[in-house]
N, C-alpha and C. Protein backbone atom coordinates (compact mmCIF):
# COMPACT_ATOMS: atom_id res chain seq x y z
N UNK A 1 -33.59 -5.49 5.84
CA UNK A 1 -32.19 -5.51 5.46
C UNK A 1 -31.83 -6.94 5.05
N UNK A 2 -31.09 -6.94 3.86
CA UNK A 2 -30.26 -8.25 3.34
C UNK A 2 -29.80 -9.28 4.92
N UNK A 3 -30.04 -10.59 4.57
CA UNK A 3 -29.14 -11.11 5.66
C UNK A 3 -28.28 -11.27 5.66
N UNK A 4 -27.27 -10.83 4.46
CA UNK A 4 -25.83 -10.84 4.25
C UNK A 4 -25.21 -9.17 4.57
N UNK A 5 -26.32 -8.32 4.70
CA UNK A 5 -25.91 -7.33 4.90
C UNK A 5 -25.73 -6.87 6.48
N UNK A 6 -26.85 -7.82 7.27
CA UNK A 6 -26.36 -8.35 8.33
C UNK A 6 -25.59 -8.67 9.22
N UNK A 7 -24.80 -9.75 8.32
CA UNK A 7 -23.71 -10.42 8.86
C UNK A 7 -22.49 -9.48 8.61
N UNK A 8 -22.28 -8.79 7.65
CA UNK A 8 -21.67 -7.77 7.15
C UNK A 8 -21.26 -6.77 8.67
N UNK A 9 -22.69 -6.58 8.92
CA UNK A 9 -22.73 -5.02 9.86
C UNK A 9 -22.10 -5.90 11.41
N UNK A 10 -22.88 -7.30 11.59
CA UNK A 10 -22.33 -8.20 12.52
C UNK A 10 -20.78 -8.11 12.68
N UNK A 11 -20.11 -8.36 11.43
CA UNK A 11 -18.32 -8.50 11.34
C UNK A 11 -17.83 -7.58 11.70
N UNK A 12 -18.55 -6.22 11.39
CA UNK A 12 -17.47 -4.57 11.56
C UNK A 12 -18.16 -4.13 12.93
N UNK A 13 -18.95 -4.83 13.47
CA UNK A 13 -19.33 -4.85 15.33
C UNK A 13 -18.37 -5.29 15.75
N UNK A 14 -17.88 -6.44 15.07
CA UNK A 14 -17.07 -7.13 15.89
C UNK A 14 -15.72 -6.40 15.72
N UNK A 15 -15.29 -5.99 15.06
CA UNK A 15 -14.25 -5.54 14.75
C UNK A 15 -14.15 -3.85 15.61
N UNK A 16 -14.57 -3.42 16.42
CA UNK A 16 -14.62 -2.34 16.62
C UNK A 16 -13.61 -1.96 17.91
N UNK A 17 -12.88 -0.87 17.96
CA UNK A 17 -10.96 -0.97 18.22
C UNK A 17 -10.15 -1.56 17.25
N UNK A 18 -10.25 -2.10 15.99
CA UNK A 18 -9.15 -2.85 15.42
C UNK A 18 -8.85 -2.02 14.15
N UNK A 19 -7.91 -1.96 13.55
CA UNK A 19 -7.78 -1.52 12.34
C UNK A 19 -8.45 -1.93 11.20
N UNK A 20 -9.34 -1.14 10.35
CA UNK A 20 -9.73 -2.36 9.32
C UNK A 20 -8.49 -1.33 8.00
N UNK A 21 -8.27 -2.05 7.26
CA UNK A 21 -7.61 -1.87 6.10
C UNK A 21 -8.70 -2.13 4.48
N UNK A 22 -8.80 -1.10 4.22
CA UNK A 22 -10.31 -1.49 3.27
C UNK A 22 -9.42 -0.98 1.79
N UNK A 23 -9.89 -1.83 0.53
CA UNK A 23 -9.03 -1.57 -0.55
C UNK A 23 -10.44 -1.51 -1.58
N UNK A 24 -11.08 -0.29 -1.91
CA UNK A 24 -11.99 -0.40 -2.50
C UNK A 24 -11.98 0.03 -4.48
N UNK A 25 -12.60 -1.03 -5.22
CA UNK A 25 -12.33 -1.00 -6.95
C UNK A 25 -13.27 -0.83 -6.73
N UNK A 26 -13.59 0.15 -7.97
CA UNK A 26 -14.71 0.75 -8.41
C UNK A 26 -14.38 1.23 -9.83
N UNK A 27 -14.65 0.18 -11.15
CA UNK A 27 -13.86 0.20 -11.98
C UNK A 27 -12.39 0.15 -12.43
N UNK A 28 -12.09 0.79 -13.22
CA UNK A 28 -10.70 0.90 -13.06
C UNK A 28 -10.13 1.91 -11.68
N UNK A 29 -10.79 2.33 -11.18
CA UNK A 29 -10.08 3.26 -9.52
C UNK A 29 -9.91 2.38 -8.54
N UNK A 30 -8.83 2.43 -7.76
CA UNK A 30 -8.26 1.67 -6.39
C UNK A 30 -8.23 2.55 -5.20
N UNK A 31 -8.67 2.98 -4.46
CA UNK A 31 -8.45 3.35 -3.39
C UNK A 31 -8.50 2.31 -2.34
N UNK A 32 -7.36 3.07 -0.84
CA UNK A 32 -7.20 2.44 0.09
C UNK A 32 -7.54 2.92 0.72
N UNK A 33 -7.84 2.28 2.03
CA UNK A 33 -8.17 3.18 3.32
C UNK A 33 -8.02 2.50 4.72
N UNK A 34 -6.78 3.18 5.56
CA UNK A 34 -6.89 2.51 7.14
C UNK A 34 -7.71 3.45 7.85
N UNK A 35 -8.48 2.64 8.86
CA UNK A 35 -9.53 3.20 9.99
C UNK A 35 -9.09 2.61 10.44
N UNK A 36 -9.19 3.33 12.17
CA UNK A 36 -9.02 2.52 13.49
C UNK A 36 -10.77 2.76 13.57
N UNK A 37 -11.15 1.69 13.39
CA UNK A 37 -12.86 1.40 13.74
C UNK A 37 -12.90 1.89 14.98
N UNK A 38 -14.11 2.48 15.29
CA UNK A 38 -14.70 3.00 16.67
C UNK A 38 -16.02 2.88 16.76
N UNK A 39 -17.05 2.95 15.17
CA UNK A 39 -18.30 2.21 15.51
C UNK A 39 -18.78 2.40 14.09
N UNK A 40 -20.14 1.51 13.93
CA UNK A 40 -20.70 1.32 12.60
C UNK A 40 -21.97 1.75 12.91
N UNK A 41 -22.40 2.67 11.77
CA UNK A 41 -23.55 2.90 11.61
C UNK A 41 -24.11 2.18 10.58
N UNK A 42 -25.58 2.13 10.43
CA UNK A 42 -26.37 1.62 9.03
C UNK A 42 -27.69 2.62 9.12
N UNK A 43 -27.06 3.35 7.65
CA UNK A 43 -28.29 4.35 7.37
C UNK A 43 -28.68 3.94 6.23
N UNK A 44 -29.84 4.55 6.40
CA UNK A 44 -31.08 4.20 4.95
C UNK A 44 -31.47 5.64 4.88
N UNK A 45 -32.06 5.94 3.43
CA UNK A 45 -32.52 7.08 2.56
C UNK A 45 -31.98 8.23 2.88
N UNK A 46 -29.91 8.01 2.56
CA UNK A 46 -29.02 8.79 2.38
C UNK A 46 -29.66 9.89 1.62
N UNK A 47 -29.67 11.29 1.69
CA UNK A 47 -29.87 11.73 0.11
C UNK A 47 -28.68 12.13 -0.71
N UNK A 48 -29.24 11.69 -1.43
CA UNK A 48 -28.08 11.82 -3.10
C UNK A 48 -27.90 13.24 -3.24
N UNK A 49 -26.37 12.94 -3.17
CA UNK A 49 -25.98 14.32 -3.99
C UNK A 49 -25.99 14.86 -5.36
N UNK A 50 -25.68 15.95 -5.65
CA UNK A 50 -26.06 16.73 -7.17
C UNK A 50 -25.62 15.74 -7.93
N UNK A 51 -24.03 14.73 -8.14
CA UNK A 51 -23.77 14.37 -8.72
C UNK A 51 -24.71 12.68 -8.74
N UNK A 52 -25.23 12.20 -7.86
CA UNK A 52 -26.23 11.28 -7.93
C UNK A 52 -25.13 10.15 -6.91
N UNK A 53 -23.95 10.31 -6.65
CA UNK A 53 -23.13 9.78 -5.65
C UNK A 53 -23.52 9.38 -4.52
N UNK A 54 -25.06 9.43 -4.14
CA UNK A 54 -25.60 9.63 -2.54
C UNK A 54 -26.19 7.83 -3.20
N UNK A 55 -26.14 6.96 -2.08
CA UNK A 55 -26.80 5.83 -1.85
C UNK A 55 -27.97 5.80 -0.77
N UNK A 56 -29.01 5.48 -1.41
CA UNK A 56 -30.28 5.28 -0.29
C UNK A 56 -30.07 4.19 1.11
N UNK A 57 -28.94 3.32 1.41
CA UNK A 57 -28.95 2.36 2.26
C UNK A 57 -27.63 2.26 2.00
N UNK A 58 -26.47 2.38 3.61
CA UNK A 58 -25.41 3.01 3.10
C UNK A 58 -24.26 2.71 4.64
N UNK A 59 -23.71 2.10 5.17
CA UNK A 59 -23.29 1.50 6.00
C UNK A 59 -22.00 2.82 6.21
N UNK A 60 -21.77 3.28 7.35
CA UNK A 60 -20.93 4.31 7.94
C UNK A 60 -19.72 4.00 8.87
N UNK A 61 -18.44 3.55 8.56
CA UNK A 61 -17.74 3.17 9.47
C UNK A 61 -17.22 4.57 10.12
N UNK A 62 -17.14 4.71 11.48
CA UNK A 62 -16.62 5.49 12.03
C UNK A 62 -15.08 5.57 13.09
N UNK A 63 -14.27 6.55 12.58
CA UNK A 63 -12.67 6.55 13.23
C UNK A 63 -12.21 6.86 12.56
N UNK A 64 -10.87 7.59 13.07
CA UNK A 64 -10.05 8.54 12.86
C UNK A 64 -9.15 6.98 11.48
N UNK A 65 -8.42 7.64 10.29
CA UNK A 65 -8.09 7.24 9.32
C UNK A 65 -7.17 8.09 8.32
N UNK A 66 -6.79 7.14 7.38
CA UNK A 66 -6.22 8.05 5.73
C UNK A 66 -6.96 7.06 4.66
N UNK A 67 -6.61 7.81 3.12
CA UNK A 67 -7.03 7.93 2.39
C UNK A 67 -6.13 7.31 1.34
N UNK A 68 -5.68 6.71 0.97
CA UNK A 68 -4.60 6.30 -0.32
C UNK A 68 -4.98 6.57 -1.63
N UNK A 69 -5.09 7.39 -2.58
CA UNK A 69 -5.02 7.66 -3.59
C UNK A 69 -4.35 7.89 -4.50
N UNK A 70 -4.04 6.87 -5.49
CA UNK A 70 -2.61 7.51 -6.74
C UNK A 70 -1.45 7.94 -5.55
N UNK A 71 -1.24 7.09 -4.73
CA UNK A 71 0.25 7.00 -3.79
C UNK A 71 -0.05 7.67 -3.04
N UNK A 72 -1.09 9.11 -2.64
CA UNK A 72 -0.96 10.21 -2.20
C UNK A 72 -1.90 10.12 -0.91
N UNK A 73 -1.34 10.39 0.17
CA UNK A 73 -1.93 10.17 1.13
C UNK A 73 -2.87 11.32 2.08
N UNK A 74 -3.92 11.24 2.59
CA UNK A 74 -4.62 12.39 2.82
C UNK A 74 -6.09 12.02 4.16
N UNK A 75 -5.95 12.87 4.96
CA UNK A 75 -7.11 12.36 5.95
C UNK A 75 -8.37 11.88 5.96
N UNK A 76 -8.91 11.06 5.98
CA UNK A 76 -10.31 10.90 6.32
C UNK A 76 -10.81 11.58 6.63
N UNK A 77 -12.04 12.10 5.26
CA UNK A 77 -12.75 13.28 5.59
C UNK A 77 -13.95 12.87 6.64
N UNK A 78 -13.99 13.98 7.28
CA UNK A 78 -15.08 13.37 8.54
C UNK A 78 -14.87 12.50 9.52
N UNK A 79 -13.86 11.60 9.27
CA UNK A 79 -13.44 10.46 10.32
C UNK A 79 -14.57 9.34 10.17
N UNK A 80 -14.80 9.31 8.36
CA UNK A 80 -16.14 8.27 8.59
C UNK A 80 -16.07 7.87 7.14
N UNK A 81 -16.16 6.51 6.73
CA UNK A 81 -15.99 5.68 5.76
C UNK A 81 -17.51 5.55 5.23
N UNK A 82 -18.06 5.59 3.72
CA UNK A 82 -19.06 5.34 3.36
C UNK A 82 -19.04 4.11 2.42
N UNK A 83 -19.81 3.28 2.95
CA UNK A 83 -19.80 2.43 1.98
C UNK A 83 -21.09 1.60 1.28
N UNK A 84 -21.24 1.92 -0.11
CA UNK A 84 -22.58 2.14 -0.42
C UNK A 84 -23.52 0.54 -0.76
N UNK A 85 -24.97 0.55 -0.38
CA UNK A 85 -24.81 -0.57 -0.21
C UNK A 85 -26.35 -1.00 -1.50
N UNK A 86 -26.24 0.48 -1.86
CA UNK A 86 -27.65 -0.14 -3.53
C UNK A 86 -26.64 -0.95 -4.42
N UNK A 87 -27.19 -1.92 -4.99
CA UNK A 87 -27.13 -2.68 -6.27
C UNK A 87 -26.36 -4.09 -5.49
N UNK A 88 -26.71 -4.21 -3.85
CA UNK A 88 -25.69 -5.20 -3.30
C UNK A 88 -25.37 -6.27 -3.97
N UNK A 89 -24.46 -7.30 -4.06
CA UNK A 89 -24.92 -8.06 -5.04
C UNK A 89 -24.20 -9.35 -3.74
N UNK A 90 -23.33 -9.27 -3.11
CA UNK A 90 -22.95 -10.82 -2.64
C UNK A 90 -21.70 -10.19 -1.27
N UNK A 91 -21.43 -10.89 0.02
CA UNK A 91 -20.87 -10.84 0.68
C UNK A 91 -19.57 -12.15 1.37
N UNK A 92 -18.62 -12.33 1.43
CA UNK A 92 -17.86 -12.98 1.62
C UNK A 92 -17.10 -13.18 2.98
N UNK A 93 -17.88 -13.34 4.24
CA UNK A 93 -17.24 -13.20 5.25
C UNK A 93 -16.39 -14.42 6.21
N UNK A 94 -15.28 -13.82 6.35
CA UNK A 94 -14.29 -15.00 7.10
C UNK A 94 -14.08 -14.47 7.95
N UNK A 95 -12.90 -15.23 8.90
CA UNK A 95 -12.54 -14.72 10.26
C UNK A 95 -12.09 -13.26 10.21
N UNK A 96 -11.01 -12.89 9.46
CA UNK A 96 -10.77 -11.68 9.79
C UNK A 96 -10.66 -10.88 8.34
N UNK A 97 -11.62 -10.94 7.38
CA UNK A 97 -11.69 -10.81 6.54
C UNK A 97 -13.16 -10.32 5.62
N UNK A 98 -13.54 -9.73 5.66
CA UNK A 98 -15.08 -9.63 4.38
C UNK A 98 -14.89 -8.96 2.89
N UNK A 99 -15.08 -9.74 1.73
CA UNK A 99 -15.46 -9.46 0.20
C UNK A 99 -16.66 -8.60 0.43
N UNK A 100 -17.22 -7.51 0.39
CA UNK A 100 -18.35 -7.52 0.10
C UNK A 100 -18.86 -6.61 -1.62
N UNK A 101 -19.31 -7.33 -2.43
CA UNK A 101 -19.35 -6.47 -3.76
C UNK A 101 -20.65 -5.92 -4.02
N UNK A 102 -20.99 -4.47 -4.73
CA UNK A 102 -22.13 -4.12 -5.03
C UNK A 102 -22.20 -3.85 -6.82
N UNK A 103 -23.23 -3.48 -7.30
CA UNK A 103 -23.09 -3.05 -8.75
C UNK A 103 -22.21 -1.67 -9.02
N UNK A 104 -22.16 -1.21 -8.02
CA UNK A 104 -20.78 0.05 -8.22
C UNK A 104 -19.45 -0.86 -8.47
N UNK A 105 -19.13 -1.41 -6.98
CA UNK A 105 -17.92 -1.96 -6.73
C UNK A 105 -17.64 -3.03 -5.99
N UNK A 106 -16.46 -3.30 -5.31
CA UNK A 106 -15.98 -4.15 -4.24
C UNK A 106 -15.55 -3.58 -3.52
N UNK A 107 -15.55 -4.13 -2.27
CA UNK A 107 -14.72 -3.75 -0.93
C UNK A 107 -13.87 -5.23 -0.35
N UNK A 108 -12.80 -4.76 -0.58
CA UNK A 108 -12.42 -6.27 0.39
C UNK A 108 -11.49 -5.08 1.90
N UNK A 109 -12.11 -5.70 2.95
CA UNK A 109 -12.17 -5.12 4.17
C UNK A 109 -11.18 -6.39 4.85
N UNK A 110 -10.07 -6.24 5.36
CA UNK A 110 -9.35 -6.73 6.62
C UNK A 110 -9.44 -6.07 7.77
N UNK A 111 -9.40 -7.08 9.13
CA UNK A 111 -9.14 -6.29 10.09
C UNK A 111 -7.59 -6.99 11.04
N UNK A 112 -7.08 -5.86 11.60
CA UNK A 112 -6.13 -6.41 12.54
C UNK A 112 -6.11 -5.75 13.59
């Protein structure tokens, strides 16, 4: 595993009971998302779905949450955040704060 991907999985350990507030671009799309973190997984050789959407190495936040889309608000399916981690490209971690971007997208992740 990356050692930035590491420190990554290190930050959302640490963060676990806190809210993270995650605002993820992926092109022109914005989605939001609050979790009350409860624990992180890190899986490898996800399988891909029909549409090819599945990431082989793929970090799982787990807790109850919503969904922000186009204003419209809606539950966290599963109670579990995916966030994909092929094409990683760079991580940005501060105190209560991580950038982390891949060749899909960005995640900028707060916690409180």
């Amino acid at each position: 595993m990356n050692s930035s991907i590491k420190e990554v999985t290190h930050w959302l350990e640490t963060k676990s009971n806190h809210t993270l507030h995650i605002s993820k671009q992926e092109e022109k799309d914005l989605d939001r998302i609050e979790l009350q973190l409860e624990r992180i997984e890190h899986q490898k050789h996800q399988e891909q779905s029909i549409d090819g959407y599945g990431d082989q190495d793929t970090l799982m936040l787990h807790g109850s949450g919503i969904v922000i889309t186009a204003g419209h608000e809606a539950p966290l399916p599963n109670n579990t955040f995916l966030i994909g981690l092929d094409g990683f490209k760079s991580a940005d971690i501060q105190d209560q704060q991580v950038v982390l971007s891949t060749e899909r997208g960005t995640y900028f992740i707060k916690a409180t």
